[in-house]
C-alpha atoms as a PDB file:
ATOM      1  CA  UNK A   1      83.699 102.589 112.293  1.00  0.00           C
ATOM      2  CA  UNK A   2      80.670 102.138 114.537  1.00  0.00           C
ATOM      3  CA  UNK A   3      77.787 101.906 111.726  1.00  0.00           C
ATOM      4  CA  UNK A   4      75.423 103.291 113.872  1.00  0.00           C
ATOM      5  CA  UNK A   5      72.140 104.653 111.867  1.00  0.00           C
ATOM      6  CA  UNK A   6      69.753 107.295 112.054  1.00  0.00           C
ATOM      7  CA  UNK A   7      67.304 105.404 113.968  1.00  0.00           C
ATOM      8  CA  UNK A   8      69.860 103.837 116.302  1.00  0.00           C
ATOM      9  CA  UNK A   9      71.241 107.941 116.633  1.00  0.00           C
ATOM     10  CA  UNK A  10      68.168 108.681 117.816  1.00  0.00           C
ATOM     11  CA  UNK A  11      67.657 106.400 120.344  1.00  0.00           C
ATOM     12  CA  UNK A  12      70.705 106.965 121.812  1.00  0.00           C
ATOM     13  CA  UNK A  13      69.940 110.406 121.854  1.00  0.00           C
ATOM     14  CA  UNK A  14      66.297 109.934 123.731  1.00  0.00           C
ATOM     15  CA  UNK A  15      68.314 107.952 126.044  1.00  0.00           C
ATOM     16  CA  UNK A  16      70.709 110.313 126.608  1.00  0.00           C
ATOM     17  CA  UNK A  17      68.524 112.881 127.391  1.00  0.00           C
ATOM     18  CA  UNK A  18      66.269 110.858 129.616  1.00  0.00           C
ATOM     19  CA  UNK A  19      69.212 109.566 131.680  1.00  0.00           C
ATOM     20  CA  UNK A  20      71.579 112.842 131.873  1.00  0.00           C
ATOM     21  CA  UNK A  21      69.010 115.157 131.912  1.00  0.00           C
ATOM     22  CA  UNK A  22      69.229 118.211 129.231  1.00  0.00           C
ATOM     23  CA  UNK A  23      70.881 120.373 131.970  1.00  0.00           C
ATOM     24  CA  UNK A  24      73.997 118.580 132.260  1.00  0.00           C
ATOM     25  CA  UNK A  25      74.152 117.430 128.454  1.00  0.00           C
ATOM     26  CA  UNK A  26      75.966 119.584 126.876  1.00  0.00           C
ATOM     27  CA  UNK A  27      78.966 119.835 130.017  1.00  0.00           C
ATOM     28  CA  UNK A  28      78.799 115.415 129.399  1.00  0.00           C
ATOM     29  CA  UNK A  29      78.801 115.919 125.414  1.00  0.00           C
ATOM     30  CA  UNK A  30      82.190 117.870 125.809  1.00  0.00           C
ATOM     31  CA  UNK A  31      83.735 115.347 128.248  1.00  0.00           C
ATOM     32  CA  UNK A  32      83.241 112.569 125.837  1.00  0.00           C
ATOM     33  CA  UNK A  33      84.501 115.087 122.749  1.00  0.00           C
ATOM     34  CA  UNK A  34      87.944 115.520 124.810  1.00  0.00           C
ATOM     35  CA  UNK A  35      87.393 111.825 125.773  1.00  0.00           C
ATOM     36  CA  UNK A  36      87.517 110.710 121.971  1.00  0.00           C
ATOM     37  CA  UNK A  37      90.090 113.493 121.211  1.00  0.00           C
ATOM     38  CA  UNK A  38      92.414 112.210 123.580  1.00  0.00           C
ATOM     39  CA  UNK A  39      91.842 108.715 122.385  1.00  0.00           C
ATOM     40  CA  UNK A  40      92.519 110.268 118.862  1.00  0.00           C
ATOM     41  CA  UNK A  41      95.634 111.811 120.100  1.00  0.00           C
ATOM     42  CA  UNK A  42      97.075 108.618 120.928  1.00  0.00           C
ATOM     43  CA  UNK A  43      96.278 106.525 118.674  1.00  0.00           C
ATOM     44  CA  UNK A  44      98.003 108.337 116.111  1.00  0.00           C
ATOM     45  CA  UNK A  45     100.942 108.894 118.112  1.00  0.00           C
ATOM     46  CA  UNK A  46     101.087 105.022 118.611  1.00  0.00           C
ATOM     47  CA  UNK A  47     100.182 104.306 114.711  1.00  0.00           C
ATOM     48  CA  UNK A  48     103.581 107.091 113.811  1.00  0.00           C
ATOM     49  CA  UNK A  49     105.482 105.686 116.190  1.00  0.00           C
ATOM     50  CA  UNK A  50     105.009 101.918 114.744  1.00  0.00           C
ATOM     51  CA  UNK A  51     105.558 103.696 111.304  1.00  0.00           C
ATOM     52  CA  UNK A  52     108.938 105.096 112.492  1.00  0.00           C
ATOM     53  CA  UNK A  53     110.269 101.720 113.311  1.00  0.00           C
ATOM     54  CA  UNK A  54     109.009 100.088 110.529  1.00  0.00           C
ATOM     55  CA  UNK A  55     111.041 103.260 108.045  1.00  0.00           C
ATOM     56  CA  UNK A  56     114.069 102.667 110.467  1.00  0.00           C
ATOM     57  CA  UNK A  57     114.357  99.031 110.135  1.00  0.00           C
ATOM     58  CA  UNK A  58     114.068  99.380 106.025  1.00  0.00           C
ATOM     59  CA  UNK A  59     116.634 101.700 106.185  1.00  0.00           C
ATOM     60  CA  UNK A  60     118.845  99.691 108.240  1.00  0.00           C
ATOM     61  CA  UNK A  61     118.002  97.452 105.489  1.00  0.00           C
ATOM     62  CA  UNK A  62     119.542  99.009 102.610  1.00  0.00           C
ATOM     63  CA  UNK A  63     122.384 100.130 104.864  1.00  0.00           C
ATOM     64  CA  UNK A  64     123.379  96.687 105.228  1.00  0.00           C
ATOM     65  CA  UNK A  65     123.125  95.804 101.308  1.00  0.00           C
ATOM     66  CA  UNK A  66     124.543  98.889 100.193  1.00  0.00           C
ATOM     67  CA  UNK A  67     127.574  98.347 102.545  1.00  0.00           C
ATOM     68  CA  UNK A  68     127.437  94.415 100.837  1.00  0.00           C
ATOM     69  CA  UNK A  69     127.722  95.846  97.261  1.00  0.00           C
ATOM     70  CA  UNK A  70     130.342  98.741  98.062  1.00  0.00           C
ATOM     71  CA  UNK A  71     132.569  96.310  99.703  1.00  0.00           C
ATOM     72  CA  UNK A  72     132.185  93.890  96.570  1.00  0.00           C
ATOM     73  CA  UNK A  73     133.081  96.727  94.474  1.00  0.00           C
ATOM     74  CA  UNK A  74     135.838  97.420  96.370  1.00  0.00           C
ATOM     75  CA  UNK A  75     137.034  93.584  95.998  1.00  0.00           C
ATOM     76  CA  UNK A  76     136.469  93.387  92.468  1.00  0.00           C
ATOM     77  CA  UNK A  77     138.450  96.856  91.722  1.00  0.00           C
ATOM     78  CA  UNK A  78     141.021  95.701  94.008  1.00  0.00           C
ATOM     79  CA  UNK A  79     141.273  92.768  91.826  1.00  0.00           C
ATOM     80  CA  UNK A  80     141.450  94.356  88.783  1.00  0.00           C
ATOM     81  CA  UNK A  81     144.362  96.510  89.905  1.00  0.00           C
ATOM     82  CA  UNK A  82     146.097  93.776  91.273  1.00  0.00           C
ATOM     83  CA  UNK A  83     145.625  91.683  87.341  1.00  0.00           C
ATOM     84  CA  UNK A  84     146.635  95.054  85.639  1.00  0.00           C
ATOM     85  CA  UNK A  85     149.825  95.435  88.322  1.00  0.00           C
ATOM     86  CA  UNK A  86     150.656  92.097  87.133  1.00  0.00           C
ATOM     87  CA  UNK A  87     150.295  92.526  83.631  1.00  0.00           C
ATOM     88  CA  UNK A  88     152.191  95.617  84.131  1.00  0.00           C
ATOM     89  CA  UNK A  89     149.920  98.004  82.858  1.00  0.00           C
ATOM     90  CA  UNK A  90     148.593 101.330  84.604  1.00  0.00           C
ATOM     91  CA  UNK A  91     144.851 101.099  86.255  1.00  0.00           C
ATOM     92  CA  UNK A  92     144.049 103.513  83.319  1.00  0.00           C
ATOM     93  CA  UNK A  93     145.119 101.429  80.442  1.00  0.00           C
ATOM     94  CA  UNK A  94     143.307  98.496  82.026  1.00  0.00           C
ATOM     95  CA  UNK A  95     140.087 100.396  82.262  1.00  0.00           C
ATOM     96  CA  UNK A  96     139.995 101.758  78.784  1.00  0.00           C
ATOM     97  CA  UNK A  97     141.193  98.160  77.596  1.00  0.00           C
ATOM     98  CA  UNK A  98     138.174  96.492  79.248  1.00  0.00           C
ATOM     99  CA  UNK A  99     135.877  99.588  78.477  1.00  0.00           C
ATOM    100  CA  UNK A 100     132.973  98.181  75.781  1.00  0.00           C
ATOM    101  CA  UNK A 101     132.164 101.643  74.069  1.00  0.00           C
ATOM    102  CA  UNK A 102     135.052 102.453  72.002  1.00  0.00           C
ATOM    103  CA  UNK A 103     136.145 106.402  71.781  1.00  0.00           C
ATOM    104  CA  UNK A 104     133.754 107.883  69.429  1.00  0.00           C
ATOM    105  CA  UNK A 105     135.259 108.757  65.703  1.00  0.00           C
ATOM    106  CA  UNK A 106     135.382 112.392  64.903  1.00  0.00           C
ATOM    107  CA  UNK A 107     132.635 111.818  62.583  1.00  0.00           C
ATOM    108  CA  UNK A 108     130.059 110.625  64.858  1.00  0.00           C
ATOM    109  CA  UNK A 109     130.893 113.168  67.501  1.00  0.00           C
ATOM    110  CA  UNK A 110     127.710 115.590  68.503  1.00  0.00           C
ATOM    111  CA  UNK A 111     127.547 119.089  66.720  1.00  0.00           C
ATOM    112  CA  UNK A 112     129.288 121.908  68.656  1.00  0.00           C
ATOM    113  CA  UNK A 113     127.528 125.725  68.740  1.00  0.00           C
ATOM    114  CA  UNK A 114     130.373 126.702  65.872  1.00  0.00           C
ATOM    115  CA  UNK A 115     128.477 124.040  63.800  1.00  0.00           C
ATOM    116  CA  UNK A 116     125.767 125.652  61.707  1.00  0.00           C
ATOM    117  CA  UNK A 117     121.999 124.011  62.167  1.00  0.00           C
ATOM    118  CA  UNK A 118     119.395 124.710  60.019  1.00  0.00           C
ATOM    119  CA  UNK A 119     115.752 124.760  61.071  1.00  0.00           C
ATOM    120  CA  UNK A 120     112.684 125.213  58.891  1.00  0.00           C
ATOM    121  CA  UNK A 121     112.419 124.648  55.340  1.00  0.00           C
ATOM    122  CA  UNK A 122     115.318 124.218  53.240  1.00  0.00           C
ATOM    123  CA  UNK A 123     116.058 127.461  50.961  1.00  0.00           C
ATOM    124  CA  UNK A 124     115.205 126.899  47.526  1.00  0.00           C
ATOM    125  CA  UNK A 125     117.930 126.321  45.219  1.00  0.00           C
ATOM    126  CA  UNK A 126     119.068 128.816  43.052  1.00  0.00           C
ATOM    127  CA  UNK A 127     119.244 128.563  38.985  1.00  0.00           C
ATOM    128  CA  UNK A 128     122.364 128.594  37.220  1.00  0.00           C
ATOM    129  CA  UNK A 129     122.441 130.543  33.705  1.00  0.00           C
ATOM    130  CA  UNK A 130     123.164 127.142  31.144  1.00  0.00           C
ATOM    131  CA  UNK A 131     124.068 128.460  27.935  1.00  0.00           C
ATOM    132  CA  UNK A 132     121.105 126.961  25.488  1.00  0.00           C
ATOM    133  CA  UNK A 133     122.814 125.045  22.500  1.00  0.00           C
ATOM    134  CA  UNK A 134     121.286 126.681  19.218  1.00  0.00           C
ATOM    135  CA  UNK A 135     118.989 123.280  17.763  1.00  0.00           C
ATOM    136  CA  UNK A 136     119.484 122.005  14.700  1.00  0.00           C
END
């Protein structure tokens, strides 16, 4: 923050010493730790506090636009009862009329648990006795 080298350190060390005196350094050395402490302390309270506002206003944000897209949902299925009303059709009809994934067939339906699964290697088949045919 400050860049301050070794050399520079050390000067202002000397200094320090020469000016305070190395009686009283240590009692001044704590004063400016609680001095920078304090300074510490609010700084970060005034860096979280800026955060707050900033998370409040996003979410105030996305309040707004999620209250924008529920109350266009709410038009559109208002609409779609209305045209299914008029059609004279039940709200459940209409949906499964405009639904694009037709009911699955029996066939392609998952396997249940009563459904046997094998894993591993497939059993080796077993040999049916053919009757040989005497040659010729």
């Amino acid at each position: 923050m400050f860049d301050i080298g070794a050399s520079e350190l050390l000067v202002l060390v000397i200094v320090a010493i020469v000016v305070i005196g190395p009686k009283d350094l240590p009692m001044a050395l704590r004063t400016a730790g609680r001095w920078v402490a304090k300074m510490r302390r609010v700084s970060n309270h005034f860096k979280s506090g800026i955060e707050t506002m900033i998370r409040e206003a996003e979410m105030e944000e996305m309040e707004r636009k999620w209250k924008e897209q529920n109350e266009r949902i709410m038009r559109e299925t208002a609409a779609q009862e209305a045209a299914a009303e008029a059609q004279g059709q039940t709200v459940a009809a209409a949906e499964d009329q405009n639904d694009p994934r037709p009911n699955p067939l029996p066939s392609d339906a998952p396997p249940s648990a009563a459904d046997p699964v094998m894993i591993g290697p497939m059993p080796p088949e077993e040999k049916t006795a053919r009757p040989e045919a005497p040659l010729p």
